[in-house]
N, C-alpha and C. Protein backbone atom coordinates (compact mmCIF):
# COMPACT_ATOMS: atom_id res chain seq x y z
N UNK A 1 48.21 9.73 -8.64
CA UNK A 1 47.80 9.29 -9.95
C UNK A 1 46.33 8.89 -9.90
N UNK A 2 45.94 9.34 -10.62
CA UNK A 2 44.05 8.84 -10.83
C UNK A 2 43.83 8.38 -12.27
N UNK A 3 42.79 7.79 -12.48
CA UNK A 3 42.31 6.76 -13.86
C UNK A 3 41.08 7.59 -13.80
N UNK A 4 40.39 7.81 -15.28
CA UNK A 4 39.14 8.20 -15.42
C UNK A 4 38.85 6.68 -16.82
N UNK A 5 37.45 6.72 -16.35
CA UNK A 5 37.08 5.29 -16.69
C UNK A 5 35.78 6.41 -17.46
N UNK A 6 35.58 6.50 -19.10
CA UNK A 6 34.53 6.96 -19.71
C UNK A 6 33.62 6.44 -20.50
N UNK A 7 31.91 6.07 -19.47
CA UNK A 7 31.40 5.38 -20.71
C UNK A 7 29.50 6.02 -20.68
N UNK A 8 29.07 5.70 -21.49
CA UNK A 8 27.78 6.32 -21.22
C UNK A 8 26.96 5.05 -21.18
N UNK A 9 27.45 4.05 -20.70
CA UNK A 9 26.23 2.76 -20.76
C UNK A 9 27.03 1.38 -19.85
N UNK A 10 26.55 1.31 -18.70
CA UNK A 10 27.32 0.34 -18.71
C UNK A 10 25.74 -0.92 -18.07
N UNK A 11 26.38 -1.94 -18.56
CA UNK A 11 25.40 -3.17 -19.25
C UNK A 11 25.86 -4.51 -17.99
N UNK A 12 25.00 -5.15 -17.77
CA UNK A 12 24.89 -6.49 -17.28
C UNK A 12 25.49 -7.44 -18.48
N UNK A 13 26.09 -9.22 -17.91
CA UNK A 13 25.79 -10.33 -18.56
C UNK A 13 25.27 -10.09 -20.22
N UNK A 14 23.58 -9.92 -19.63
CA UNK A 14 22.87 -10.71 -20.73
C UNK A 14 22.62 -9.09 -21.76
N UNK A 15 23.44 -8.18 -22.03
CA UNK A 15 23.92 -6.98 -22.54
C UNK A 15 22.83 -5.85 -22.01
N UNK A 16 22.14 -5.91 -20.86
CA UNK A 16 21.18 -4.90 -20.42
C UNK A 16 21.26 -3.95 -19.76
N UNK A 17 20.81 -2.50 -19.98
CA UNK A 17 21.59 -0.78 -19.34
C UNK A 17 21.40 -1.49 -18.19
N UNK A 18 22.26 -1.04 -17.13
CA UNK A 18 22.11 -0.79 -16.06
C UNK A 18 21.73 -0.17 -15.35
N UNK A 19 23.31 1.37 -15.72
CA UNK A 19 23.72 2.71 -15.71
C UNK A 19 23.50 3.13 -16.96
N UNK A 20 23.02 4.45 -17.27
CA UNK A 20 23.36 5.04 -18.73
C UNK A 20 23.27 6.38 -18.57
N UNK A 21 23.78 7.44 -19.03
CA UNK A 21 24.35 8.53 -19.29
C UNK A 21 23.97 9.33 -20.22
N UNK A 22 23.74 10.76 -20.00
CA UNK A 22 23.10 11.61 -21.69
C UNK A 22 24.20 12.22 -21.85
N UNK A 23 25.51 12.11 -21.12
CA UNK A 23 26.92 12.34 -21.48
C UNK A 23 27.03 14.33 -20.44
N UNK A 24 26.43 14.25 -20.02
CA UNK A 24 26.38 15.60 -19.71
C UNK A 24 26.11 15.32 -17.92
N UNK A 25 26.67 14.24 -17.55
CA UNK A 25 26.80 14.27 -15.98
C UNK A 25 25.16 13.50 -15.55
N UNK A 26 24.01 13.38 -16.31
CA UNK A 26 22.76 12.73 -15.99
C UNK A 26 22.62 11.34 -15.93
N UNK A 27 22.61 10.74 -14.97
CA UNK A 27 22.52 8.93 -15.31
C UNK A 27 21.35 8.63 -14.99
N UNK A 28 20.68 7.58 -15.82
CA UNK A 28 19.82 6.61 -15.28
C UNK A 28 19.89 5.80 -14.61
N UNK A 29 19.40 5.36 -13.79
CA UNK A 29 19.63 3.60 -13.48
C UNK A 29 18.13 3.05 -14.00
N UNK A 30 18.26 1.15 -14.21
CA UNK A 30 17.18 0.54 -14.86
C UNK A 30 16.92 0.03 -13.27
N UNK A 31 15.66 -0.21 -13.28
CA UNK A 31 15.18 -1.53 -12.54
C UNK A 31 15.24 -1.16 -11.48
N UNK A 32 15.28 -0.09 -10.55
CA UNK A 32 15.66 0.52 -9.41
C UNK A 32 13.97 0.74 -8.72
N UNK A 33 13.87 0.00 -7.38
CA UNK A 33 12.63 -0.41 -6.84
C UNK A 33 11.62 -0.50 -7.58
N UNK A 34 11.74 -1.23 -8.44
CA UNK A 34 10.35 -2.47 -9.71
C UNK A 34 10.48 -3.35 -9.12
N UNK A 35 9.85 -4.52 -9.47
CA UNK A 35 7.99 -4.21 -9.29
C UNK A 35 7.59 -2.67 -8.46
N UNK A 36 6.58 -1.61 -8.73
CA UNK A 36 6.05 -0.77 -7.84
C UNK A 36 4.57 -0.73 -8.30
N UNK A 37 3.74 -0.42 -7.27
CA UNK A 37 2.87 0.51 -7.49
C UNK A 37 2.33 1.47 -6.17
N UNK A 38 1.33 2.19 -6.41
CA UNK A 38 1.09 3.10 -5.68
C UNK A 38 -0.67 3.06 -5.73
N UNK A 39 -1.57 2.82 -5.09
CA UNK A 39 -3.08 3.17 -5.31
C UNK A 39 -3.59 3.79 -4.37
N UNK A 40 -4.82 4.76 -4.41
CA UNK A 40 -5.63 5.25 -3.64
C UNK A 40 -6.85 5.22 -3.25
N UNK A 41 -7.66 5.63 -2.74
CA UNK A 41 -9.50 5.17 -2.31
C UNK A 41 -9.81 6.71 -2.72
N UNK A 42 -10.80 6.80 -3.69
CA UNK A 42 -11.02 8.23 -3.71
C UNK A 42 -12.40 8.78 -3.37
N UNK A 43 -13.46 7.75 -2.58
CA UNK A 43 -14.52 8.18 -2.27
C UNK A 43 -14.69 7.42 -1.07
N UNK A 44 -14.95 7.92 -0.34
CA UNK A 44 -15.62 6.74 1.32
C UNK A 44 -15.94 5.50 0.95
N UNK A 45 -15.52 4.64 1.58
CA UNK A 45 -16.53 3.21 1.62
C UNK A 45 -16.97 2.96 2.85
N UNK A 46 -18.03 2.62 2.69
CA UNK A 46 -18.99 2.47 4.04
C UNK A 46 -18.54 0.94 4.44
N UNK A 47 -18.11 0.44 5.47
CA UNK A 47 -17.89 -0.97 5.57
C UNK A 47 -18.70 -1.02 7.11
N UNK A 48 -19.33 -2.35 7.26
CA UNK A 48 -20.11 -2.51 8.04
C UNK A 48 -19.16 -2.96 9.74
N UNK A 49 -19.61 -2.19 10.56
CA UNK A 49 -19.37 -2.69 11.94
C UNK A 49 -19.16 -4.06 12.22
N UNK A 50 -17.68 -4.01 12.58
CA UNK A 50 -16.73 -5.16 13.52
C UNK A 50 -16.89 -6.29 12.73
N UNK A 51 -16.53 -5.87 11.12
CA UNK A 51 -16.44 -7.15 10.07
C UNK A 51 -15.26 -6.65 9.37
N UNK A 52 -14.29 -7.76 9.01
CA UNK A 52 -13.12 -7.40 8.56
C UNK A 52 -13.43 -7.23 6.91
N UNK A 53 -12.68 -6.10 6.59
CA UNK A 53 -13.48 -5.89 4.89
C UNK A 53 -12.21 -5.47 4.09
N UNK A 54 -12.15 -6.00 3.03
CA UNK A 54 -11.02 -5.34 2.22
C UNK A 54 -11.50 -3.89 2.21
N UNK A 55 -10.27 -3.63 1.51
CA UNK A 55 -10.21 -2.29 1.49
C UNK A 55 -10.66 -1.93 -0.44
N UNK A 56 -11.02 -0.83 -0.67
CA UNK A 56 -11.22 -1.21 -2.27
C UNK A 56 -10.72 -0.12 -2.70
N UNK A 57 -9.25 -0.19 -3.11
CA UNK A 57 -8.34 0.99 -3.55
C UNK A 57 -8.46 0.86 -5.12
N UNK A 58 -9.69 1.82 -5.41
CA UNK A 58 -10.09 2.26 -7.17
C UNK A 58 -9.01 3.04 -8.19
N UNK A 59 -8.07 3.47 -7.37
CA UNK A 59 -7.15 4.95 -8.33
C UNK A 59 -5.69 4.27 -8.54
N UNK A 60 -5.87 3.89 -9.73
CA UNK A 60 -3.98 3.40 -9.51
C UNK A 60 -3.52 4.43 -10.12
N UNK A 61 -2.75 4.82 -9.01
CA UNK A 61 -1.86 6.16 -9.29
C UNK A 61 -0.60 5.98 -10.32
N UNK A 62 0.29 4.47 -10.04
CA UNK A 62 0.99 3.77 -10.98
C UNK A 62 1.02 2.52 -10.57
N UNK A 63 1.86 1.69 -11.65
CA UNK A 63 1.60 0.12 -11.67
C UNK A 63 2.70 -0.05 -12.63
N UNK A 64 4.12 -0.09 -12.17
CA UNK A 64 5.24 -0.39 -13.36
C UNK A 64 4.89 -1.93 -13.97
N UNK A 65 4.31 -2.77 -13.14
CA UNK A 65 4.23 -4.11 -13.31
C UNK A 65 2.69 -4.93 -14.17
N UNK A 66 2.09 -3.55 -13.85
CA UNK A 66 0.29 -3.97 -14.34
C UNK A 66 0.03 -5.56 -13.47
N UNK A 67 0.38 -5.12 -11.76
CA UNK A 67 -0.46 -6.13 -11.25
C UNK A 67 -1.43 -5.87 -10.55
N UNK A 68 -1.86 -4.82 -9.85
CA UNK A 68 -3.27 -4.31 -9.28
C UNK A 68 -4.48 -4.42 -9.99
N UNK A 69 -5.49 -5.06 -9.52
CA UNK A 69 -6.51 -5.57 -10.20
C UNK A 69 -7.77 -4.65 -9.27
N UNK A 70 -8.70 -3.48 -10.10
CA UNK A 70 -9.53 -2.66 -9.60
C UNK A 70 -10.56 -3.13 -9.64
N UNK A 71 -10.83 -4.47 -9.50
CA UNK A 71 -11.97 -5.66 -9.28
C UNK A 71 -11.40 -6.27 -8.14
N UNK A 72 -10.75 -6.94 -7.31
CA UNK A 72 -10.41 -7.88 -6.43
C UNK A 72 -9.75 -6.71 -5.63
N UNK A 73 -8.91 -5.81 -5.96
CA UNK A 73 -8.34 -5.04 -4.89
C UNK A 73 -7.30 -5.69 -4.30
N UNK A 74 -6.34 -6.46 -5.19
CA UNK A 74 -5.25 -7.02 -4.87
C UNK A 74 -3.89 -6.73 -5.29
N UNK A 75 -2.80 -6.74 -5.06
CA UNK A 75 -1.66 -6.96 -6.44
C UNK A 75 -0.95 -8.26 -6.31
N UNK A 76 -0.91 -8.34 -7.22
CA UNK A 76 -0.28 -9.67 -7.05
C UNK A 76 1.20 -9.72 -7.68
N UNK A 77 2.16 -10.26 -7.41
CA UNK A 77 3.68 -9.95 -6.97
C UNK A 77 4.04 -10.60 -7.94
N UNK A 78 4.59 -9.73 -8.87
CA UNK A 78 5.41 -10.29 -10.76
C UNK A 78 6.52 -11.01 -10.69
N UNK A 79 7.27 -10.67 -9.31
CA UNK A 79 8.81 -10.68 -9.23
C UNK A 79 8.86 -11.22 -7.84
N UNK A 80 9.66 -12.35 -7.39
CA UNK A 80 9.57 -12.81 -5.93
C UNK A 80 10.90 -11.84 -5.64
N UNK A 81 11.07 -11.63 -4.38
CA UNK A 81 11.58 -10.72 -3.85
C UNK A 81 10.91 -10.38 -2.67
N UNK A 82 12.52 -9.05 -1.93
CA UNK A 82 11.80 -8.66 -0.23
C UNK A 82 11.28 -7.21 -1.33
N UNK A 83 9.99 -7.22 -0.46
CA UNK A 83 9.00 -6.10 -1.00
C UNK A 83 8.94 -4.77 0.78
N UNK A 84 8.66 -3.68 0.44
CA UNK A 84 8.61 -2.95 1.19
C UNK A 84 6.79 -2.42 1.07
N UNK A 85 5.80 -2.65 1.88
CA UNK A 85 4.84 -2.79 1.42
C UNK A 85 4.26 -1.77 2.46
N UNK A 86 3.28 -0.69 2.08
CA UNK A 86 2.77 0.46 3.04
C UNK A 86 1.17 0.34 2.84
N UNK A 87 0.75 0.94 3.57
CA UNK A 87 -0.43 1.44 3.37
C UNK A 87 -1.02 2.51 4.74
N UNK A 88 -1.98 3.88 4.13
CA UNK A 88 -2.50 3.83 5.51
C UNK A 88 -4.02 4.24 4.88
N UNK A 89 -4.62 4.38 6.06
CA UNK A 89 -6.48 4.09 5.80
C UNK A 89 -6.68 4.73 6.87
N UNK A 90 -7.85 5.87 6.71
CA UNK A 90 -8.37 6.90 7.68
C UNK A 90 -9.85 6.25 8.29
N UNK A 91 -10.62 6.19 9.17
CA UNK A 91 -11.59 6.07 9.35
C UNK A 91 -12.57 6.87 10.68
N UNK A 92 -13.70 6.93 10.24
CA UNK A 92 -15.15 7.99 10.93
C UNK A 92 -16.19 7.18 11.41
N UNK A 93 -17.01 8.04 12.27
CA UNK A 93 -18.41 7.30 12.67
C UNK A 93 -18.62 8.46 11.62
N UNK A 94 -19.47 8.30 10.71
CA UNK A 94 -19.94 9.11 9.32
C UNK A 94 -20.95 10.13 10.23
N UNK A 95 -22.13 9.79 11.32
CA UNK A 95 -22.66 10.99 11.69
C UNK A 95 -21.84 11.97 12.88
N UNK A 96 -20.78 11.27 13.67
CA UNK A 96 -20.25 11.51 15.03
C UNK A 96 -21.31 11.18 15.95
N UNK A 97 -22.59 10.05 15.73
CA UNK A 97 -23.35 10.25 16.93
C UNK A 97 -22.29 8.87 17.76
N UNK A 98 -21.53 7.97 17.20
CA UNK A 98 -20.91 6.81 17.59
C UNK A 98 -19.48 6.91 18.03
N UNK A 99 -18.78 6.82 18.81
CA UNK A 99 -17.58 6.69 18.66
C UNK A 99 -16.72 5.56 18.09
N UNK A 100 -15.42 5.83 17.62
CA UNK A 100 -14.80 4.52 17.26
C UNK A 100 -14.10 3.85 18.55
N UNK A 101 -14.27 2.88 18.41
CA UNK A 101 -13.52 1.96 19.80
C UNK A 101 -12.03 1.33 19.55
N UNK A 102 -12.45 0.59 18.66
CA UNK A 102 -11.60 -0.40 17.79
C UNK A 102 -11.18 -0.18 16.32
N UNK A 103 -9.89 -0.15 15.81
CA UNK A 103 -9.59 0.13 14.42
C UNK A 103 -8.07 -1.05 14.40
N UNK A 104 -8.35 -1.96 13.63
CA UNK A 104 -7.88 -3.25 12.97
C UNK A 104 -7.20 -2.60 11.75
N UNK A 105 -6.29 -2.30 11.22
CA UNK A 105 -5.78 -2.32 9.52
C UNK A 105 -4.68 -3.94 9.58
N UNK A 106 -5.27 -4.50 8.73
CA UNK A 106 -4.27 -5.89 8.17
C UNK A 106 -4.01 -6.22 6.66
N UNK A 107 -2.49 -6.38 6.91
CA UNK A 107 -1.89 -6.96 5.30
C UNK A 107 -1.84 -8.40 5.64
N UNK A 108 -2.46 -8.85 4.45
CA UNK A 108 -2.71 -9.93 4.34
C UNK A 108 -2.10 -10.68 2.76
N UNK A 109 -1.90 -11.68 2.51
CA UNK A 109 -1.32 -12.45 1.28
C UNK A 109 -2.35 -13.59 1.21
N UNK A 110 -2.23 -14.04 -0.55
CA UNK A 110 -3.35 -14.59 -0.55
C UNK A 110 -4.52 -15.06 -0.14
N UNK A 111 -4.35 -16.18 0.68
CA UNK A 111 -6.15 -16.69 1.20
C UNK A 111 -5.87 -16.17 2.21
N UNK A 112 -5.92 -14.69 2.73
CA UNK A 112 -6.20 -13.92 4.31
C UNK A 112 -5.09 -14.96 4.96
N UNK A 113 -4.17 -15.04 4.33
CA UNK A 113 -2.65 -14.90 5.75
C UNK A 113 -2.32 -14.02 6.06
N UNK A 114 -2.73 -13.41 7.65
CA UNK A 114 -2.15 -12.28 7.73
C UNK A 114 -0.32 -12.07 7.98
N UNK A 115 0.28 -10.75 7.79
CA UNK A 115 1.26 -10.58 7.55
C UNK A 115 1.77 -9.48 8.34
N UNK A 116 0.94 -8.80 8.58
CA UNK A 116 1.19 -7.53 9.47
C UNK A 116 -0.25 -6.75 9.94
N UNK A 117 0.00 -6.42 11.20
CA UNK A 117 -1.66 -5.97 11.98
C UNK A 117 -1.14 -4.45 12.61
N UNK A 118 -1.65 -3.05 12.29
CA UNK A 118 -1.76 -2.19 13.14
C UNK A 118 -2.92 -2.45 13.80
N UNK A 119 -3.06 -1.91 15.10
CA UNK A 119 -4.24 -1.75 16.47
C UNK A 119 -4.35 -0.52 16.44
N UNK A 120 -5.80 -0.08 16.93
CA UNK A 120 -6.22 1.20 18.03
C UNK A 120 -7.40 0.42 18.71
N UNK A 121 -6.96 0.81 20.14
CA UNK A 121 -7.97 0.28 20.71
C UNK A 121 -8.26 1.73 21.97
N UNK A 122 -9.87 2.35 21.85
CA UNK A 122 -9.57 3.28 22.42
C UNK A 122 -11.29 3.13 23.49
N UNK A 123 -11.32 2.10 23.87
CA UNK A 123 -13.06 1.32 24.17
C UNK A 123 -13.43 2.48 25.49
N UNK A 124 -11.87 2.98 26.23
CA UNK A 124 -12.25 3.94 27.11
C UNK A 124 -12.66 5.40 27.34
N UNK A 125 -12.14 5.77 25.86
CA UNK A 125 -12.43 7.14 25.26
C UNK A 125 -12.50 7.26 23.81
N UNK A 126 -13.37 6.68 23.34
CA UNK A 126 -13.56 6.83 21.68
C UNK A 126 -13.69 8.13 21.22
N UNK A 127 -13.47 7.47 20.01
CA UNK A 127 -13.46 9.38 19.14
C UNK A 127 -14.14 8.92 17.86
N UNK A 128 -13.86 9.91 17.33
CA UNK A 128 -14.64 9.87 16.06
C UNK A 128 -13.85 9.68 14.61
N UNK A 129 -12.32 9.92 14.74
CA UNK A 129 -11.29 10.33 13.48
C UNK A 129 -10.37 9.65 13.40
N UNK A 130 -10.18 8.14 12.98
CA UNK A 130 -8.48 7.37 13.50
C UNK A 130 -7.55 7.25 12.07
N UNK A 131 -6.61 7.35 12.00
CA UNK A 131 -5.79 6.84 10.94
C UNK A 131 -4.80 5.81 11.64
N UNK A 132 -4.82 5.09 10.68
CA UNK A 132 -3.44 3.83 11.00
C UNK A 132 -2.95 3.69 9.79
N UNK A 133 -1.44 3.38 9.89
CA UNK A 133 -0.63 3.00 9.27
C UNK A 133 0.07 1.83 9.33
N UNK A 134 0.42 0.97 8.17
CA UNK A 134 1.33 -0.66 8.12
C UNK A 134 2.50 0.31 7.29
N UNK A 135 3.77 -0.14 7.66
CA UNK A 135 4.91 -0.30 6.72
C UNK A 135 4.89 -1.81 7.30
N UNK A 136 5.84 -2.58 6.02
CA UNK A 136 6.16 -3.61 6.28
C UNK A 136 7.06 -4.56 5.38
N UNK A 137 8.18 -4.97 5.23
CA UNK A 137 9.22 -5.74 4.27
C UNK A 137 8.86 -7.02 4.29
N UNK A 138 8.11 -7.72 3.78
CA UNK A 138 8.48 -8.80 3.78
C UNK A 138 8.59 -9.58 2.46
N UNK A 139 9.27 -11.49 2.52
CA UNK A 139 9.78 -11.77 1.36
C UNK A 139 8.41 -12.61 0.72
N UNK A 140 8.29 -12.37 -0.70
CA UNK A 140 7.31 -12.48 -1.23
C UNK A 140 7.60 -13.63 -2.54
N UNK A 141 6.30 -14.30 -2.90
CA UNK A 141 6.83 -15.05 -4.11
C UNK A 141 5.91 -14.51 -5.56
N UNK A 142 6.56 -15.15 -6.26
CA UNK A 142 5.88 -14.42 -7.72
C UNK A 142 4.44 -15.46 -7.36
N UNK A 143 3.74 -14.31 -7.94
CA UNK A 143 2.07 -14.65 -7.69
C UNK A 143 1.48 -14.81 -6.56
N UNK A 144 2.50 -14.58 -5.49
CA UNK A 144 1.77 -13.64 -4.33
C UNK A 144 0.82 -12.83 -4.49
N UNK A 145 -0.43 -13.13 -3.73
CA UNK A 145 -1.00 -11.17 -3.69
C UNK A 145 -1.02 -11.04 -2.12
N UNK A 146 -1.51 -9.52 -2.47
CA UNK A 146 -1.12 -8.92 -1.20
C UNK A 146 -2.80 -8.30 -1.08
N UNK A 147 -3.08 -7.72 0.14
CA UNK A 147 -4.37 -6.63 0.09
C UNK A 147 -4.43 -6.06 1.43
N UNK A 148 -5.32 -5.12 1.66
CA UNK A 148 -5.94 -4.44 3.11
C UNK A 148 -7.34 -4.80 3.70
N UNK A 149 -7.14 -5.10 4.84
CA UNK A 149 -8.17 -5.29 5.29
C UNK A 149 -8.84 -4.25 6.32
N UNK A 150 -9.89 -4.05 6.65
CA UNK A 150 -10.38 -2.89 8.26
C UNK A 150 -11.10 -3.28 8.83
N UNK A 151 -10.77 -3.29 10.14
CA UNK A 151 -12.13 -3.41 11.27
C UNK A 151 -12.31 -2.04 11.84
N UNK A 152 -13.38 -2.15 12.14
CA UNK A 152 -13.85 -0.61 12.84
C UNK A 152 -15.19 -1.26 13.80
N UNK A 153 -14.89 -0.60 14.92
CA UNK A 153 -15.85 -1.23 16.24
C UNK A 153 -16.22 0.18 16.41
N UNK A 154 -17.74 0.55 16.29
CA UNK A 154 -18.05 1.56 16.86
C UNK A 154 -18.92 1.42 18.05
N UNK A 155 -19.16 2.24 18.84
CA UNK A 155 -19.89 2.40 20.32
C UNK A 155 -21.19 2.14 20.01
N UNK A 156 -22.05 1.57 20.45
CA UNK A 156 -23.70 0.60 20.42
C UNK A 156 -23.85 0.41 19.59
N UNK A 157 -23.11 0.02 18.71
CA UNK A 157 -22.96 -0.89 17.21
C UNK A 157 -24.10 0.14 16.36
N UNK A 158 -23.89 1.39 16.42
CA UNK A 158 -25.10 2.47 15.89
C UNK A 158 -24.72 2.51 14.78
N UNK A 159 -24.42 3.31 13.59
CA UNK A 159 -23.36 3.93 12.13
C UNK A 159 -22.65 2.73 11.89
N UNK A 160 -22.85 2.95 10.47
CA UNK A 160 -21.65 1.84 10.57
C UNK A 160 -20.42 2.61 9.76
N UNK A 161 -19.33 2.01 10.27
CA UNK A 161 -18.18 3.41 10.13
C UNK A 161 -17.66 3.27 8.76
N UNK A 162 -16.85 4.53 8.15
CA UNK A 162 -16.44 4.79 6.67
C UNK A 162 -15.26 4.94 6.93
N UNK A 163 -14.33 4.13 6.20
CA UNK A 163 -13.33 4.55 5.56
C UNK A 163 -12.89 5.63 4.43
N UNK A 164 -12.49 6.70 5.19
CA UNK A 164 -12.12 8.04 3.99
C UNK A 164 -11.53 8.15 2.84
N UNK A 165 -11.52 8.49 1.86
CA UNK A 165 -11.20 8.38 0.05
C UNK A 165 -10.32 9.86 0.51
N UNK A 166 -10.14 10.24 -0.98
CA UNK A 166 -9.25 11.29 -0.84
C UNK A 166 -10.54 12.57 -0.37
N UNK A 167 -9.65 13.55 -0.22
CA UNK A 167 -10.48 15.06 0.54
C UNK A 167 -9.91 15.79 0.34
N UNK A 168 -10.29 16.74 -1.08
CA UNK A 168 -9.61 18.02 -1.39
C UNK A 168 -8.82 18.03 -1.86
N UNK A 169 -7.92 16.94 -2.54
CA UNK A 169 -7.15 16.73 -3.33
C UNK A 169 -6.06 15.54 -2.96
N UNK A 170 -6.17 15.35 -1.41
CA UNK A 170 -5.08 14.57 -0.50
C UNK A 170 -5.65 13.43 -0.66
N UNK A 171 -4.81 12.66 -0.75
CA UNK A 171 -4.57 10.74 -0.44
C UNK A 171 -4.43 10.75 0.86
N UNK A 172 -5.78 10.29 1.17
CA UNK A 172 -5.98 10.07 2.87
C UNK A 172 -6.09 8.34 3.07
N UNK A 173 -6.60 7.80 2.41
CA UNK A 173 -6.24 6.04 2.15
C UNK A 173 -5.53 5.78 0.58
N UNK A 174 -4.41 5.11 0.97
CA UNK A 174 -3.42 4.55 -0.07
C UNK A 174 -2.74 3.31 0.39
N UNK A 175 -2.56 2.53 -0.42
CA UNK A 175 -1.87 0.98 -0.22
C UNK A 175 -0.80 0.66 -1.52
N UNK A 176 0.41 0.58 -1.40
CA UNK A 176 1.38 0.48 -2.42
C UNK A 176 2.51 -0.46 -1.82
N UNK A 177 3.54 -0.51 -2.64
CA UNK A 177 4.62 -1.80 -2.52
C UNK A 177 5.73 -1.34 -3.26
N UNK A 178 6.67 -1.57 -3.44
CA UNK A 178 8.17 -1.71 -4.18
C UNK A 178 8.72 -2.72 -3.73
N UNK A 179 9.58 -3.40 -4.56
CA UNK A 179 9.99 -4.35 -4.81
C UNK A 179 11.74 -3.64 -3.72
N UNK A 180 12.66 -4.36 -3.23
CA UNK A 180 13.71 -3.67 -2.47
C UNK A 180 15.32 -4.42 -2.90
N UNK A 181 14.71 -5.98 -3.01
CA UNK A 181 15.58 -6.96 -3.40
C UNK A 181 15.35 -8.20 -3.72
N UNK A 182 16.14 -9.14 -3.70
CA UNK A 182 16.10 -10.86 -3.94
C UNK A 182 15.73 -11.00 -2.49
């Protein structure tokens, strides 16, 4: 024996979709990883040798929440909750006459608490091309912000190294968040 249960909306408490249906097998769900956004760097920034520098992600790709601010280079967190928070950031000696030694990426929350640190440390064979990446969950409060920071150590402190924007159409530095739970 089986029960079929038919509805095209089914609602929370305070009467709000949850689930909803165009009756033809398609459901929505509401609220499913919000708070989000997604931003990118779309031109180099030059940041100066073995100084920790935000990162200045200009392109908001989206912002369900409208908290990314393209002045401060922050978002700041609408909804307290565990957040799933990424970013990665490419960086160069801009002529190749320098190598990179050292590459720092840090998430940080409000006044520079840091929260999560990728490393490269390569002082014995530098190169010229590093990318790093942060994933990272952690629990956040409303009016949290969040941001990126970079160090870049290049060889006889010559160039001072760039962080890469997009190239050719690709998101080569991006920093984003979703919201996951309470």
């Amino acid at each position: 024996m089986s029960s079929i249960l038919k509805v095209n909306t089914i609602q929370d408490g305070g009467g709000n979709a949850i689930i909803t249906s165009d009756g033809s097998g398609n459901f929505t769900t509401q609220n499913i990883l919000t708070p989000s956004f997604f931003t990118t760097l779309t031109s180099n920034q030059t940041i100066s040798d073995e100084t920790y520098t935000t990162l200045q992600f200009n392109n908001v790709v989206f912002d369900t929440n409208s908290g990314y601010s393209t002045s401060t280079y922050k978002y700041t967190i609408p909804v307290a909750g565990k957040y799933c928070i990424y970013s990665t950031a490419r960086a160069n000696s801009p002529n190749n006459s320098d190598g990179l030694e050292r590459y720092y990426l840090r998430l940080l929350k409000n006044s520079d608490v840091e929260i999560a640190e990728v490393y490269y440390d390569q002082r014995n064979n530098p190169g010229f091309l590093f990318s790093n990446t942060i994933v990272d969950i952690h629990n956040l409060s409303a009016s949290d912000t969040i941001y990126i920071k970079a160090f870049v150590d290049v060889t006889n402190g010559g160039d001072n190294p760039q962080i890469n924007g997009t190239t050719a159409g690709k998101s080569i530095t991006s920093f984003g968040a979703y919201r996951i739970g309470s």
